[in-house]
N, C-alpha and C. Protein backbone atom coordinates (compact mmCIF):
# COMPACT_ATOMS: atom_id res chain seq x y z
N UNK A 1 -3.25 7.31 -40.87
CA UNK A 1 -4.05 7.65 -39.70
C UNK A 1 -3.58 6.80 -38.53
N UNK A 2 -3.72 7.55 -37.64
CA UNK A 2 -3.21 6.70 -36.45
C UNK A 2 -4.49 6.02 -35.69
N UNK A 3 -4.31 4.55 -35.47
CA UNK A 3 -5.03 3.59 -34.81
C UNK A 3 -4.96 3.31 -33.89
N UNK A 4 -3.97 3.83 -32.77
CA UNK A 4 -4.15 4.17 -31.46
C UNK A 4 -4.97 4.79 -30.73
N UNK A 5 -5.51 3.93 -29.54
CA UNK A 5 -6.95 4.64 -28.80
C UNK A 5 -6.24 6.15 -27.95
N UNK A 6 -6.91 7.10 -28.26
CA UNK A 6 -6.83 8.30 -27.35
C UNK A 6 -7.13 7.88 -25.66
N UNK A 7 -5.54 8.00 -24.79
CA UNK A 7 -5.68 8.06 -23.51
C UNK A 7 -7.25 8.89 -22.65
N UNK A 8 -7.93 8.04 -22.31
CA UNK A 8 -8.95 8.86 -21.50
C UNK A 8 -8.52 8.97 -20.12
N UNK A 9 -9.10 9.96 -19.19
CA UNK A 9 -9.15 9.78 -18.04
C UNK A 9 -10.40 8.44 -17.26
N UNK A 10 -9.90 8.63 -15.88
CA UNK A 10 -10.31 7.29 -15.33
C UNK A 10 -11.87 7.99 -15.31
N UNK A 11 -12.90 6.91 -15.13
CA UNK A 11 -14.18 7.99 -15.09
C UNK A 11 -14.76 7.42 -13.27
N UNK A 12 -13.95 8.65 -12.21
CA UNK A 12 -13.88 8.38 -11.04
C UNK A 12 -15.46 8.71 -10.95
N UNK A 13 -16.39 9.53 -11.70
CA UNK A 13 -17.51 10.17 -11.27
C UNK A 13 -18.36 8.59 -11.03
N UNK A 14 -18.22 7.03 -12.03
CA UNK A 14 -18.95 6.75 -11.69
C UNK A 14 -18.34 5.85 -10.02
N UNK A 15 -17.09 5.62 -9.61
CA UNK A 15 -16.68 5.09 -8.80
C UNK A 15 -17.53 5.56 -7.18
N UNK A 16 -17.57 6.95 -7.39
CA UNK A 16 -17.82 7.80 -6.46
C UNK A 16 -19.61 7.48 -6.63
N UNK A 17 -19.99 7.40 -7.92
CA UNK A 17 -21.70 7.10 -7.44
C UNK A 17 -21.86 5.93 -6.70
N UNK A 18 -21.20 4.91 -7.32
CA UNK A 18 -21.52 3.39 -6.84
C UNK A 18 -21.00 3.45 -4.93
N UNK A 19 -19.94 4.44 -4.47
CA UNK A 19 -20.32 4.62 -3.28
C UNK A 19 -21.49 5.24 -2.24
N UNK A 20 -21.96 5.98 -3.26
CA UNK A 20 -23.28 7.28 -2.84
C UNK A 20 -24.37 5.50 -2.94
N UNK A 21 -24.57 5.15 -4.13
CA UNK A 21 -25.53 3.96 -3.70
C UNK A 21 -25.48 3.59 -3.10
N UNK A 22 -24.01 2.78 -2.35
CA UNK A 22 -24.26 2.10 -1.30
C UNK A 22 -24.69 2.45 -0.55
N UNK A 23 -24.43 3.87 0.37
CA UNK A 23 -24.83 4.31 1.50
C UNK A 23 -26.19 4.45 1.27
N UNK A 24 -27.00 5.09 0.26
CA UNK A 24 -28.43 4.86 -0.27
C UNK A 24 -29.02 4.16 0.29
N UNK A 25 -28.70 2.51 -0.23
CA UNK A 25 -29.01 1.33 -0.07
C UNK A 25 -29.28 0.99 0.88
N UNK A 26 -28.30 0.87 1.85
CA UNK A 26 -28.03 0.34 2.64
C UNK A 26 -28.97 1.59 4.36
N UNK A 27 -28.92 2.63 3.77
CA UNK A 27 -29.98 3.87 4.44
C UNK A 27 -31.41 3.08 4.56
N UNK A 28 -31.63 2.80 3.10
CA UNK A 28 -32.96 2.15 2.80
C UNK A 28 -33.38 1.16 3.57
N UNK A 29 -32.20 0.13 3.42
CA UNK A 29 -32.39 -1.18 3.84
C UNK A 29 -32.86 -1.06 5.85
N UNK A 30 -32.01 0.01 6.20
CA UNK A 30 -32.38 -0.21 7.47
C UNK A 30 -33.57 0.63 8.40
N UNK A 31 -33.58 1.41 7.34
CA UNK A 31 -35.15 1.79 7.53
C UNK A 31 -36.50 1.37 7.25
N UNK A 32 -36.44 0.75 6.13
CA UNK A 32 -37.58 -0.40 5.91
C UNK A 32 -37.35 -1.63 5.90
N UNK A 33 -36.44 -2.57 6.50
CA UNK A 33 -36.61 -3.85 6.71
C UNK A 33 -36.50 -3.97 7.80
N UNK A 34 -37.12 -5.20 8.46
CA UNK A 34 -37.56 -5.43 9.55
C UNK A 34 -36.25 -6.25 10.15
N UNK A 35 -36.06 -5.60 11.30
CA UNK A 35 -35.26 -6.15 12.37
C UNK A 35 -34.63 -7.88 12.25
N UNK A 36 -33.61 -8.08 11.95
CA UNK A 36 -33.28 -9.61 12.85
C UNK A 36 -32.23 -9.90 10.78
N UNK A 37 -32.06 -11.38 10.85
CA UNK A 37 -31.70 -12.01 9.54
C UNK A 37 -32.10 -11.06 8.14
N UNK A 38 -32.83 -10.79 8.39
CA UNK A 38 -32.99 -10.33 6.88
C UNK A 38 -32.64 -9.32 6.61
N UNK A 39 -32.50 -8.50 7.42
CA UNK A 39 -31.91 -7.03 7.17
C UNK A 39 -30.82 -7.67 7.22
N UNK A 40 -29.51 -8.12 7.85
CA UNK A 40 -28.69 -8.21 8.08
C UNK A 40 -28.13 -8.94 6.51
N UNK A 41 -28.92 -9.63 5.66
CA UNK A 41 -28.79 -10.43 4.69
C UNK A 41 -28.68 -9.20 3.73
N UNK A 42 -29.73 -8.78 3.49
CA UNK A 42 -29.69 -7.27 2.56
C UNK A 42 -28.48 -6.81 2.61
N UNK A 43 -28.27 -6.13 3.85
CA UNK A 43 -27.12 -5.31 3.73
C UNK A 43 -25.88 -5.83 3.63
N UNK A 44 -25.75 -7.11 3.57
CA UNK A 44 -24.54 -8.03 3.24
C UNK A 44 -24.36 -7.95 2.00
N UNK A 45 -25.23 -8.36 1.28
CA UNK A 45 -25.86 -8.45 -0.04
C UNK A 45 -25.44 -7.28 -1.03
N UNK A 46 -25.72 -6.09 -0.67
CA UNK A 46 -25.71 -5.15 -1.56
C UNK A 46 -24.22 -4.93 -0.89
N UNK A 47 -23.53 -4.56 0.08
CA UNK A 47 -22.26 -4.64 0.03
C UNK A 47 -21.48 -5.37 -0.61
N UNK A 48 -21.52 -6.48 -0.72
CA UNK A 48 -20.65 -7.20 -1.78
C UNK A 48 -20.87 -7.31 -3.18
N UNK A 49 -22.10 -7.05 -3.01
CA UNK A 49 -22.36 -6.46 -4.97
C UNK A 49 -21.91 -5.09 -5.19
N UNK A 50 -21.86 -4.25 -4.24
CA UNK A 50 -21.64 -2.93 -4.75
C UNK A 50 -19.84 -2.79 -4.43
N UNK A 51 -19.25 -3.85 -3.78
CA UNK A 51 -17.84 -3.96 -3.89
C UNK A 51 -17.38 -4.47 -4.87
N UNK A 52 -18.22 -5.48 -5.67
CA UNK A 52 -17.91 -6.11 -6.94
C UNK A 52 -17.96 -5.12 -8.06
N UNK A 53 -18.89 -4.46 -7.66
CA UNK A 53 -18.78 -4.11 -9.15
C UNK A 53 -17.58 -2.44 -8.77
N UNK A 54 -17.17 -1.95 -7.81
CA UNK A 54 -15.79 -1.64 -7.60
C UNK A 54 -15.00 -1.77 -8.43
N UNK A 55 -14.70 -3.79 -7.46
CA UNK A 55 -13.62 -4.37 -8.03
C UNK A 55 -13.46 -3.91 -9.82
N UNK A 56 -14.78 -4.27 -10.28
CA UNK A 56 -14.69 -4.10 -11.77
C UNK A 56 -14.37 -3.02 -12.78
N UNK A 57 -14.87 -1.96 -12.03
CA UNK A 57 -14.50 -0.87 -12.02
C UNK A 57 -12.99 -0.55 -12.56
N UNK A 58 -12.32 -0.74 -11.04
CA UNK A 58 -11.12 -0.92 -10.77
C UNK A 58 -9.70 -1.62 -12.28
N UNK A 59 -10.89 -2.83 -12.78
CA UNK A 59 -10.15 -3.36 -13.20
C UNK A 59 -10.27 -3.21 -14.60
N UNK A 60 -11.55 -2.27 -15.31
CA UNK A 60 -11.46 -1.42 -16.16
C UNK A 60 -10.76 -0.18 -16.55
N UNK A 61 -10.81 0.71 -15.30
CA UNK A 61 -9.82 1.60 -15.71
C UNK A 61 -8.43 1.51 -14.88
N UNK A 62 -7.87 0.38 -15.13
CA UNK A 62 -6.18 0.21 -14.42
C UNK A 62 -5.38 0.90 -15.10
N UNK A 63 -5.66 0.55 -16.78
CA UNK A 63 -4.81 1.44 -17.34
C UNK A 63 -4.89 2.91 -17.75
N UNK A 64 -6.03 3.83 -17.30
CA UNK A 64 -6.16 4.80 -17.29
C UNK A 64 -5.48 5.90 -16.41
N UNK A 65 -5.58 4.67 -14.94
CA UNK A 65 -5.07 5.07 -13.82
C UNK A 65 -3.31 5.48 -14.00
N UNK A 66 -2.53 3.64 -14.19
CA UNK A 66 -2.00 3.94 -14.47
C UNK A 66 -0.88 5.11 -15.46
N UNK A 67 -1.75 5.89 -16.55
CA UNK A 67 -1.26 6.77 -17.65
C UNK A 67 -1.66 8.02 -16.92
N UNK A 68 -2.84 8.28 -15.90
CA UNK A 68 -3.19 9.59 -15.43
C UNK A 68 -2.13 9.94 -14.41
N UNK A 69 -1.34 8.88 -13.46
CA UNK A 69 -0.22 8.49 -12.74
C UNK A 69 1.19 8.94 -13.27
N UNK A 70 0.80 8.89 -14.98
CA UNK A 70 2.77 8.59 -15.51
C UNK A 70 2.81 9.90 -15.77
N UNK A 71 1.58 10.58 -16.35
CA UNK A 71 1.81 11.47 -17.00
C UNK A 71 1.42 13.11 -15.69
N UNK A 72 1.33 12.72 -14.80
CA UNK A 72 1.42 13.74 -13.55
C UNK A 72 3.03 13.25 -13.28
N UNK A 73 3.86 12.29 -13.28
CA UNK A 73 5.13 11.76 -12.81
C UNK A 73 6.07 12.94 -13.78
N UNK A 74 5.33 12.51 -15.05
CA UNK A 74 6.18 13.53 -16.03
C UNK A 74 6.04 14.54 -15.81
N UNK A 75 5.32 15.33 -15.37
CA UNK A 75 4.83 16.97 -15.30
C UNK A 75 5.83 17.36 -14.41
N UNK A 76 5.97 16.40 -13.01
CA UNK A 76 7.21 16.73 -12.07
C UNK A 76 8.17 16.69 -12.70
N UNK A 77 8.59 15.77 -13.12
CA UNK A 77 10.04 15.47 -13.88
C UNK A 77 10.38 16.69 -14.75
N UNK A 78 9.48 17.69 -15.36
CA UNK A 78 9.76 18.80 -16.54
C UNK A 78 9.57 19.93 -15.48
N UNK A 79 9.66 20.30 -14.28
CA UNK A 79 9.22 21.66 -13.98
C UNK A 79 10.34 22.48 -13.82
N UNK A 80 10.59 22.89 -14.04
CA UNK A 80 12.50 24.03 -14.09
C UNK A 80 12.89 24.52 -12.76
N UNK A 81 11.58 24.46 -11.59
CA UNK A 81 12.30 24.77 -10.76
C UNK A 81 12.83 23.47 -9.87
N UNK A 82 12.65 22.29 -10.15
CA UNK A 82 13.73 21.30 -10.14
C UNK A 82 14.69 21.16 -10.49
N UNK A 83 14.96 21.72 -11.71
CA UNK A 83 16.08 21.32 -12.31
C UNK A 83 17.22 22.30 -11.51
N UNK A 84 16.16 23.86 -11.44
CA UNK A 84 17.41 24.81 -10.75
C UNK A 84 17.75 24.13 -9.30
N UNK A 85 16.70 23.59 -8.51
CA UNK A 85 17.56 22.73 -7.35
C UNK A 85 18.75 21.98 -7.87
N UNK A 86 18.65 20.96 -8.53
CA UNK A 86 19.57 20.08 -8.81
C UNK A 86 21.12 21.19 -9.49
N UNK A 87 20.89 21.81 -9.86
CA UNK A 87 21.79 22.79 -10.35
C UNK A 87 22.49 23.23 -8.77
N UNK A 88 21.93 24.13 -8.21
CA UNK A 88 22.45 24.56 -6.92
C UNK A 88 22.96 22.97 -6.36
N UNK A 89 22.16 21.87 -6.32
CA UNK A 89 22.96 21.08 -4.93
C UNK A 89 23.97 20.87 -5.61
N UNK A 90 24.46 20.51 -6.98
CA UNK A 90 25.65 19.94 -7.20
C UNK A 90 26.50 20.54 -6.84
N UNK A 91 27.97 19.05 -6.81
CA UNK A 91 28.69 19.61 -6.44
C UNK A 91 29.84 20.73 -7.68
N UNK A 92 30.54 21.31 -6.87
CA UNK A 92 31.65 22.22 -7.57
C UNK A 92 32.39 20.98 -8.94
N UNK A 93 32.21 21.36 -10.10
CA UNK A 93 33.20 20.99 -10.89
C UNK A 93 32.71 20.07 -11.47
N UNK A 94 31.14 19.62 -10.62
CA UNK A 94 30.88 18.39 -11.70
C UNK A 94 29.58 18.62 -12.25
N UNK A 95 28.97 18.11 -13.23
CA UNK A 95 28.28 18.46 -14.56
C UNK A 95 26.91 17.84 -13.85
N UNK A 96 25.75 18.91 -13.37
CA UNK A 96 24.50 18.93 -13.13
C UNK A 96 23.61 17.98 -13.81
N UNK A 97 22.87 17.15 -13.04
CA UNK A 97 21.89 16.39 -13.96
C UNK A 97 21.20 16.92 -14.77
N UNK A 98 20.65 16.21 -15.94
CA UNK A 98 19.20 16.85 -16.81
C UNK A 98 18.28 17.38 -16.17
N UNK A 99 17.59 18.16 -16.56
CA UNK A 99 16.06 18.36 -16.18
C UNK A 99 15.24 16.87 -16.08
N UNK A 100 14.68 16.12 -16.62
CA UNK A 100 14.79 15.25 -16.82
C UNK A 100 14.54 14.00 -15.71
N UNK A 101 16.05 14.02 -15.38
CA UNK A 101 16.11 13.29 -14.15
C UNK A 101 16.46 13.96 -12.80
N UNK A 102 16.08 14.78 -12.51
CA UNK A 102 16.23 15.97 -11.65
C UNK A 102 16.09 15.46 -10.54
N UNK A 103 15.20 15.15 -10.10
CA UNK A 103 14.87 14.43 -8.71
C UNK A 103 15.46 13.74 -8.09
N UNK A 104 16.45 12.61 -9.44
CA UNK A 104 17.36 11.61 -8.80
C UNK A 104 18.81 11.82 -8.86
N UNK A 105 19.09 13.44 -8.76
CA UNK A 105 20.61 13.80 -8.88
C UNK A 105 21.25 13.03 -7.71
N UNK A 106 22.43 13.08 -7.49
CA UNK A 106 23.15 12.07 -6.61
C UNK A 106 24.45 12.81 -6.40
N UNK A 107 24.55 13.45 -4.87
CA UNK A 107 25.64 14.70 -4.76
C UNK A 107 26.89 13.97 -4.50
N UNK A 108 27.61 14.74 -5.70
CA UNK A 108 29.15 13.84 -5.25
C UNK A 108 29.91 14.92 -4.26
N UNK A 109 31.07 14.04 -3.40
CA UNK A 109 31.54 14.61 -2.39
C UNK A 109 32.86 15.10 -3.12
């Protein structure tokens, strides 16, 4: 059996709430707190907590990101109508890159 964790995707839905809170929050904050320091404290407050926990976010799914990243990189790298570019630019007589590495053919003169 294989003991390797199954690649998940990043879970952007909750990234995207913790922004909807803030604006929430921070809606709240300036509608019911009273004018001067303290509002101004609040809304400091929950901004940098709700950037922290971002950050954390962030630094939970890095490697998700990263693999949701490689594996869209690969999807380009396999599409055939790359490869038929790289086919057409080459030059006369010399031997077309892979599919593969398609993107990074290199036209000889």
């Amino acid at each position: 059996m294989d003991d390797r964790p199954i690649p998940k995707r990043p879970t952007w839905w909750l990234l995207y709430s913790l922004g909807v809170a803030l604006t929430i929050l921070v809606a709240v904050i300036e509608t019911s707190a009273a004018s001067g320091p303290a509002r101004l404290f609040l809304e400091l407050a929950s901004a940098i907590t709700v950037s922290l926990l971002m950050l954390v976010w962030l630094r939970a799914n890095r490697i998700r990101i990263v693999l949701a990243e490689m594996s869209a990189t690969r999807a380009l790298e396999l599409r055939p109508d790359v490869a038929v570019d790289a086919v057409a630019d080459a030059a006369p007589g010399t031997r077309p890159a892979e599919p593969q590495v398609a993107r990074r053919a290199v036209r000889v003169a």
